[in-house]
Structure formats: structure tokens, C-alpha cells
C-alpha atoms as a PDB file:
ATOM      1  CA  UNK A   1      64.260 -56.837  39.550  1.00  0.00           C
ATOM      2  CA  UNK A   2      66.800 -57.516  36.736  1.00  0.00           C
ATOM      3  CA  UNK A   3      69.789 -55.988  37.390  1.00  0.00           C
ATOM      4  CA  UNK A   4      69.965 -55.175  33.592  1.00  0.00           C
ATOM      5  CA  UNK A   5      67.423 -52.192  34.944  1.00  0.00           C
ATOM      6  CA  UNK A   6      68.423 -49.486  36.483  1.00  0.00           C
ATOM      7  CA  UNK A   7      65.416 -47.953  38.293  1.00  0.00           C
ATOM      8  CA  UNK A   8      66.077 -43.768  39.101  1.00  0.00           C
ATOM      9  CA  UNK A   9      62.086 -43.383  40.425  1.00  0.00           C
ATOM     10  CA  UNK A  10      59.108 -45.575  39.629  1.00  0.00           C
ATOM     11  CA  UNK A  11      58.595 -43.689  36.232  1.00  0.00           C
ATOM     12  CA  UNK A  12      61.776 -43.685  35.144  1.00  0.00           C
ATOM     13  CA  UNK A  13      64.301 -46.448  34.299  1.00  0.00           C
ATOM     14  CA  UNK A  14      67.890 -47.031  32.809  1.00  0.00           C
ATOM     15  CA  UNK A  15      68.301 -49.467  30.203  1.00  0.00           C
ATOM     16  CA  UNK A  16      70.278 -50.503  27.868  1.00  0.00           C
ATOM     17  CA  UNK A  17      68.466 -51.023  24.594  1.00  0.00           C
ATOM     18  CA  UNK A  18      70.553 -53.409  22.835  1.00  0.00           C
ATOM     19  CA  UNK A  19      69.835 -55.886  25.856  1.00  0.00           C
ATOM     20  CA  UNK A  20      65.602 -55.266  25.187  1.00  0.00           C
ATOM     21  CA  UNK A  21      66.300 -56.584  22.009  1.00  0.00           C
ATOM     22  CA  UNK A  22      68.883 -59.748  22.969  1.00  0.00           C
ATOM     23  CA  UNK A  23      65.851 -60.823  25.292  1.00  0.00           C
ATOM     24  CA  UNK A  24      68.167 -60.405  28.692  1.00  0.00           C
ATOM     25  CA  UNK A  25      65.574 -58.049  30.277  1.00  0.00           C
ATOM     26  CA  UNK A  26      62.196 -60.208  29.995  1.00  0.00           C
ATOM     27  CA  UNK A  27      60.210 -57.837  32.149  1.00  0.00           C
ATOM     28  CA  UNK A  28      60.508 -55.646  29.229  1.00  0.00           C
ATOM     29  CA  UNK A  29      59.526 -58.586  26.131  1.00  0.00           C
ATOM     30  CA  UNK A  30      56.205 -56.410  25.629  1.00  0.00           C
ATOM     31  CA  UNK A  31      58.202 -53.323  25.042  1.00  0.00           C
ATOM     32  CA  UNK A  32      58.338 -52.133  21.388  1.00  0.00           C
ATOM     33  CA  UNK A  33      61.706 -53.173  19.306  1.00  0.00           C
ATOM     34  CA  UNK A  34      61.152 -51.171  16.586  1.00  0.00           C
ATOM     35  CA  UNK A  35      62.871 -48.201  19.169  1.00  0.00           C
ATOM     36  CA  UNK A  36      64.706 -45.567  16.880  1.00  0.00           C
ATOM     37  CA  UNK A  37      65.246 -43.000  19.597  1.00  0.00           C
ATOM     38  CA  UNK A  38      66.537 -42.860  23.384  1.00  0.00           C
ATOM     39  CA  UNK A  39      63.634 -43.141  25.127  1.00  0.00           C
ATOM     40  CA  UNK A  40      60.212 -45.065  25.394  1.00  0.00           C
ATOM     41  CA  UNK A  41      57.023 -44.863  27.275  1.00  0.00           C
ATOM     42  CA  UNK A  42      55.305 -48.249  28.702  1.00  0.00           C
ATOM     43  CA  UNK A  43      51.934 -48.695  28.593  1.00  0.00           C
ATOM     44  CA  UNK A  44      52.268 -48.648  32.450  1.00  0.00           C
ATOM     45  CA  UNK A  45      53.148 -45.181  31.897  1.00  0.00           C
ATOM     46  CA  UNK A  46      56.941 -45.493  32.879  1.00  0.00           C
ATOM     47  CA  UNK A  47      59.577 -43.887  30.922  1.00  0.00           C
ATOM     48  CA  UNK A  48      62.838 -45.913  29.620  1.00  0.00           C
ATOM     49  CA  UNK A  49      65.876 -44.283  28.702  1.00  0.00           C
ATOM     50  CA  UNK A  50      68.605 -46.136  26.856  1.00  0.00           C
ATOM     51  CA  UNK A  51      71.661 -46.580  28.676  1.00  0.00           C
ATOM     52  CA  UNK A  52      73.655 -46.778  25.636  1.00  0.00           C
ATOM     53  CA  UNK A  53      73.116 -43.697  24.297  1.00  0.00           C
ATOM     54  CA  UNK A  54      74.850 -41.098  26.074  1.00  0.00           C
ATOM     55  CA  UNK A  55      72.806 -38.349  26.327  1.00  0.00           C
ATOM     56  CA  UNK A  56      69.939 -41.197  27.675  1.00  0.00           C
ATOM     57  CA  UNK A  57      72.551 -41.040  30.773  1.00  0.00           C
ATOM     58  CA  UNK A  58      73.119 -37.095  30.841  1.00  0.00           C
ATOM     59  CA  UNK A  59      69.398 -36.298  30.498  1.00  0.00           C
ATOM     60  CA  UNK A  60      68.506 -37.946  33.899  1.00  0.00           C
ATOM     61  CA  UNK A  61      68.938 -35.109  36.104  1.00  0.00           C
ATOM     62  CA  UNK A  62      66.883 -32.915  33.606  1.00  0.00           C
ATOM     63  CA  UNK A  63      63.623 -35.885  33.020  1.00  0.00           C
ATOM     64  CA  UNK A  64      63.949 -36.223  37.017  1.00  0.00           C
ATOM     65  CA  UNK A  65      63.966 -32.647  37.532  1.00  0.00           C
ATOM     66  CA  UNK A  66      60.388 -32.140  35.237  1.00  0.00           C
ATOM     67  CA  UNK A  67      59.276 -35.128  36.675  1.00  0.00           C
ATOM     68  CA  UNK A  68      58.826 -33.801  40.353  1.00  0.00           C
ATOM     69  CA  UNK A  69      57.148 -30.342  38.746  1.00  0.00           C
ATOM     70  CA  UNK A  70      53.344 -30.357  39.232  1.00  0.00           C
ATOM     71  CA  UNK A  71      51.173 -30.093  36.247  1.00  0.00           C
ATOM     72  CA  UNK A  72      50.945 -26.377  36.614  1.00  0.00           C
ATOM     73  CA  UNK A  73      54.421 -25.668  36.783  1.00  0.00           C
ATOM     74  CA  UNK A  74      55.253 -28.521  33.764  1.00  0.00           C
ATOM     75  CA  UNK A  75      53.500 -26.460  31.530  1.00  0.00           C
ATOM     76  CA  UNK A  76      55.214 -23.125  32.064  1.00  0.00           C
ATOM     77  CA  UNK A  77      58.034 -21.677  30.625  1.00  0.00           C
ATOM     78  CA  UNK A  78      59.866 -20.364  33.458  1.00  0.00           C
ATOM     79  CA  UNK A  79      60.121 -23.693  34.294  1.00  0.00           C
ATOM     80  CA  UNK A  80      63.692 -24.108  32.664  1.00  0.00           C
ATOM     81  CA  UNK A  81      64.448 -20.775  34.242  1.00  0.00           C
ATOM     82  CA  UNK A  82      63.986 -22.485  37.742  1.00  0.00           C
ATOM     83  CA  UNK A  83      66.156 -25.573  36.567  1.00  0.00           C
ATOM     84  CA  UNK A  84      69.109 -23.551  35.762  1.00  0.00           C
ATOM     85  CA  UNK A  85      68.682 -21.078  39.364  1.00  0.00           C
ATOM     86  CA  UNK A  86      68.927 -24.364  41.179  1.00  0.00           C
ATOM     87  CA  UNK A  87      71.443 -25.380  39.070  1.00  0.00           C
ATOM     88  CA  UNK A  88      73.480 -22.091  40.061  1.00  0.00           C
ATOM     89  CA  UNK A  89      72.201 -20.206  42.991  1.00  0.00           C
ATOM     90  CA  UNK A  90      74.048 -17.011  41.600  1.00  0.00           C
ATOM     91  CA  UNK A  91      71.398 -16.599  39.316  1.00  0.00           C
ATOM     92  CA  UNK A  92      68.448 -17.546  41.432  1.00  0.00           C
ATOM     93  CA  UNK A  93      67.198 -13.818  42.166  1.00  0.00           C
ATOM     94  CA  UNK A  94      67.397 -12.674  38.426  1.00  0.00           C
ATOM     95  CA  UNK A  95      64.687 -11.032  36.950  1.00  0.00           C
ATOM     96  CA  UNK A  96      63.263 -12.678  33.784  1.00  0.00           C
ATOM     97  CA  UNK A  97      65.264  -9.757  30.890  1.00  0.00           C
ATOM     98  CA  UNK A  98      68.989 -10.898  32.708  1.00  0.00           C
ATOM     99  CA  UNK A  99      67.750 -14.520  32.287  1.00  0.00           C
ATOM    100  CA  UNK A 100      66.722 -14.318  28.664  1.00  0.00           C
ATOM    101  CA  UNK A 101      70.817 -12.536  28.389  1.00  0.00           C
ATOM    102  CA  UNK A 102      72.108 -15.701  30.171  1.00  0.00           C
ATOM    103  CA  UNK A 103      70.098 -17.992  28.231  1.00  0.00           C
ATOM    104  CA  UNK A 104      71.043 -16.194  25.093  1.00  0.00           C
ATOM    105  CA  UNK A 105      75.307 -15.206  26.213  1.00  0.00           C
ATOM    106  CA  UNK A 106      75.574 -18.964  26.763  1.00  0.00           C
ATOM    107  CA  UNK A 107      73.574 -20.207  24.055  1.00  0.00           C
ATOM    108  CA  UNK A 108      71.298 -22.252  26.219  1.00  0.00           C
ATOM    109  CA  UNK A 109      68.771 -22.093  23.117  1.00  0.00           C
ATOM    110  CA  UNK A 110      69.124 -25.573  22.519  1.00  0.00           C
ATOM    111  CA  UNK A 111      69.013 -26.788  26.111  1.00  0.00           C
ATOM    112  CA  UNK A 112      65.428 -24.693  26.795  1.00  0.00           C
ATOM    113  CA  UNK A 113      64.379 -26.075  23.396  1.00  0.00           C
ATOM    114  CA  UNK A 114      65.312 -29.622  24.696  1.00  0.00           C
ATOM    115  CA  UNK A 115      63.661 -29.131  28.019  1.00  0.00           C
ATOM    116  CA  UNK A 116      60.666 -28.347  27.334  1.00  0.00           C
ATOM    117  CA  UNK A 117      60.701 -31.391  24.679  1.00  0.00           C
ATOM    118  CA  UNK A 118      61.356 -33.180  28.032  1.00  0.00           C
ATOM    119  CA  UNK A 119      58.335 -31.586  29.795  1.00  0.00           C
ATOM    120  CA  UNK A 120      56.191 -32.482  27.096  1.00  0.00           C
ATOM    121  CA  UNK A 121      57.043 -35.785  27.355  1.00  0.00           C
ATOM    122  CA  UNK A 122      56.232 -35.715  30.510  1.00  0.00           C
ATOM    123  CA  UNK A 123      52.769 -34.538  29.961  1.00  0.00           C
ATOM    124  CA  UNK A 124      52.342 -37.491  27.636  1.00  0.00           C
ATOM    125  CA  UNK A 125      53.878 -40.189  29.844  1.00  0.00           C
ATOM    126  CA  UNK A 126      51.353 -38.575  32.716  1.00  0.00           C
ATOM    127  CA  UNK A 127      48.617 -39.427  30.631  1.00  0.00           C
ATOM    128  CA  UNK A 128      49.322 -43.410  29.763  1.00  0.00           C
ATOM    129  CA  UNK A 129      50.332 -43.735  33.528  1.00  0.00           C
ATOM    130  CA  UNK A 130      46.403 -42.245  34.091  1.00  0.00           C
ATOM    131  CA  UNK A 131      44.850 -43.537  31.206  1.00  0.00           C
ATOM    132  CA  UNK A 132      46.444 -47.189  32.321  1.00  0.00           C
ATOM    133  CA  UNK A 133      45.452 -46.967  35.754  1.00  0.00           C
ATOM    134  CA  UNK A 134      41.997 -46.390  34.692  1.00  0.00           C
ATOM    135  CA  UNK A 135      42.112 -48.899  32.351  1.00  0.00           C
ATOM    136  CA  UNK A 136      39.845 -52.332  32.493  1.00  0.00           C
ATOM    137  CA  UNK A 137      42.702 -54.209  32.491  1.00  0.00           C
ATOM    138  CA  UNK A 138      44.703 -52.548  35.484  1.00  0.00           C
ATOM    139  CA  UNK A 139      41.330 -52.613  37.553  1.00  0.00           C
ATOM    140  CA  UNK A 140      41.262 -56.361  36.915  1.00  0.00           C
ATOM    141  CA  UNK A 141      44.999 -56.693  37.973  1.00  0.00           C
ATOM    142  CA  UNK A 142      44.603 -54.841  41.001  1.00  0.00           C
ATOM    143  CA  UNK A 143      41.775 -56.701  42.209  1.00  0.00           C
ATOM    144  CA  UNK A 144      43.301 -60.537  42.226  1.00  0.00           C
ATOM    145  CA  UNK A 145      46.618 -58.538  43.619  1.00  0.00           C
ATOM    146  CA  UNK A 146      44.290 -57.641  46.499  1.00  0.00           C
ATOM    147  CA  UNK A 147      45.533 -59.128  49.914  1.00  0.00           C
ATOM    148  CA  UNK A 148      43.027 -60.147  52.435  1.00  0.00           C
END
């Protein structure tokens, strides 16, 4: 793989934007240019977050951390709750009225808002990855990929 790609899972990639458009990552030449914001979704279903942009870099542990939640889980709210107990263990036994204080005290408003922006997302980028796999196209693909 181009080393201009810096893989984190197989849905979710590092990349510096500026290089998508120079034409150094070619793997990438079907992947929109007209990219205004930090991230992208193939129509493979993987996620690409722009290297160059540095909250692309500091979001990783948050995208990979929604990323291994199941779809039940990725729709709740308590969701973000969980992210910041294992984040701090202190807080892990909290009930929910001393996490709403510690969301509010340390004005995590912002943070919850963005994470659940990041879990749906997540939802969406689910959905290409199934609606691709189902797709004519990726049946067609995996059958001439077939060994044997």
C-alpha cells in the first residue's frame, strides 16, 4: 500500500488531503476533490481522515472508539458516557445525574455534541460499506477475485 496512507483499521485511514489532490496517492484517484471538510467516506465504505488537519489526527481515538460499538450501542447516548469512564476509570461507577455534572463542570458539551456527530457518521459509513458489498458491482469483483 502507499505509504502516503496510513491505515488505523480497514475502515479507517490517514491521509493527507493535499497529496489526494497532487495525484501521489493513486489508489485514491476515484476519491472526490471537491473535499471541504476532514473527512470522507469511499464508496467501499471506508472512512478517510485528513492528516493535515489537526483535529483529523486527534479524532482517531474517538472514530476508532465508535467504530468497535455495535449498532445498538452506536445509537445510544450513554455511549459518550462509556467513552469518557474508559477514558478515566474514576468515573466509571457514576450514576447518570454525577455524569451529566461532569459533562456540564468541564464543559464537555461540545465534545458529546461532536461524538455523537462521529457516531452518526458511523451509521452512514456502515451503510455504503453494506450497500457496496451488496452491490452488482462488488459481487462481480469478488467472483473473478475467487481462487480455485
Amino acid at each position: 500500500m502507499n505509504q502516503n496512507i496510513e491505515v488505523i483499521n480497514e475502515n479507517l485511514w490517514l491521509v493527507n488531503f493535499h497529496y489526494i489532490d497532487q495525484g501521489y496517492i493513486p489508489e485514491l484517484k476515484d476519491v472526490s476533490r471537491n473535499h471541504t471538510d476532514y473527512k470522507i467516506i469511499t464508496k467501499e465504505g471506508t472512512l478517510i481522515l485528513d492528516k493535515g488537519y489537526k483535529e483529523g489526527s486527534e479524532l482517531v481515538p474517538i472514530f476508532s472508539y465508535v467504530m468497535n460499538l455495535d449498532d445498538k450501542r452506536l445509537k445510544e447516548n450513554q455511549a459518550f458516557k462509556s467513552f469518557l469512564a474508559e477514558s478515566n476509570p474514576k468515573i466509571a461507577n457514576w450514576d447518570e445525574k454525577l455524569m451529566d455534572t461532569y459533562i456540564g463542570y468541564h464543559h464537555l458539551e461540545a465534545a458529546l455534541k461532536m461524538f455523537n456527530e462521529i457516531s452518526v457518521l458511523e451509521q452512514t459509513r456502515r451503510k455504503v460499506k453494506k450497500e457496496y458489498k451488496n452491490s452488482p458491482k462488488s459481487f462481480v469483483r469478488k467472483l473473478f477475485n475467487r481462487k480455485g
